[in-house]
Protein backbone atom coordinates (compact mmCIF):
# COMPACT_ATOMS: atom_id res chain seq x y z
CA UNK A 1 58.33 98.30 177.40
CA UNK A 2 55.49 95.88 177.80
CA UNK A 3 56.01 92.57 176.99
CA UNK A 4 53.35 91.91 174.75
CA UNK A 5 54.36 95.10 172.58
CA UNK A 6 57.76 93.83 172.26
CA UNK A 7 56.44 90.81 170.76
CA UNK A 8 53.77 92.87 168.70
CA UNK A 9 56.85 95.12 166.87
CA UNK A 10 58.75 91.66 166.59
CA UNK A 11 56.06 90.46 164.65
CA UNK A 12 55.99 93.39 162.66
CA UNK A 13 59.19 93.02 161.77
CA UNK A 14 59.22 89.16 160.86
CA UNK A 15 56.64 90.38 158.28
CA UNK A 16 59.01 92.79 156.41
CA UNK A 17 61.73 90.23 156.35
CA UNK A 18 59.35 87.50 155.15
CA UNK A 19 57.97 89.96 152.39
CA UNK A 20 61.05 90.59 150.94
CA UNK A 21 63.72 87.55 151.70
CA UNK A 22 61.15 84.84 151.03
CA UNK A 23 58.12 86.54 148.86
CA UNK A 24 60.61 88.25 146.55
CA UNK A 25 58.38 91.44 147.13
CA UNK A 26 60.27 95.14 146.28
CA UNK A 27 59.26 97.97 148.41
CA UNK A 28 56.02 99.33 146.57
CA UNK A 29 54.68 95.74 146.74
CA UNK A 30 55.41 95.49 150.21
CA UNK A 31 53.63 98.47 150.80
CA UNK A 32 50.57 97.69 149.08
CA UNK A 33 50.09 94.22 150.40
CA UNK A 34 50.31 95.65 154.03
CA UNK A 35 48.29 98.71 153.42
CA UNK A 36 51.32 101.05 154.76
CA UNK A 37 53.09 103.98 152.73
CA UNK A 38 56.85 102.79 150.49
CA UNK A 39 58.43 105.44 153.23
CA UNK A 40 57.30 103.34 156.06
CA UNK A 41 58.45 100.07 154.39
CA UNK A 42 61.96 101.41 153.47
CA UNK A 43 61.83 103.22 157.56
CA UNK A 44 60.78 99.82 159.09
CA UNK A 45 62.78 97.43 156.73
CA UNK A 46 65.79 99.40 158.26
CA UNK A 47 64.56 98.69 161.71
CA UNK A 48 63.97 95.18 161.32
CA UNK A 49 67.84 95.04 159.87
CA UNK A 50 69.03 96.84 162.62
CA UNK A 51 66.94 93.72 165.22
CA UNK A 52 68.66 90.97 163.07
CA UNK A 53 72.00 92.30 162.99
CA UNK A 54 71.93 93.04 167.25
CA UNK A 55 70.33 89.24 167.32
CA UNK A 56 73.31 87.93 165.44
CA UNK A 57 76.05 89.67 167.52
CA UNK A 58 77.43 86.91 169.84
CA UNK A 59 76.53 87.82 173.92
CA UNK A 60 79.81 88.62 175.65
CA UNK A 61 81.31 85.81 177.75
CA UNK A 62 80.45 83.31 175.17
């Protein structure tokens, strides 16, 4: 995967986490202030879980 995409879907991701952690926003809000359906906020709020948890895990060796 390119580069620049990574970084794109990283992005995307930050965004969800922001929303909700920091803005205080619930799903439906979420999904009106990006312009995207609830069942792609609940689908990519799930992803972006999935990044932070795999960026948390300590790298073997350490």
């Amino acid at each position: 995967m390119p580069r620049r995409h990574c970084l794109r879907l990283m992005k995307e991701k930050a965004k969800f986490v922001e929303l909700k952690f920091f803005g205080g926003l619930n799903v439906e809000e979420t999904a009106e202030v990006l312009g995207i359906s609830s069942d792609t906020v609940i689908r990519d709020r799930r992803l972006a879980k999935i990044w932070l948890l795999r960026g948390a895990q300590p790298v073997n060796g350490s």
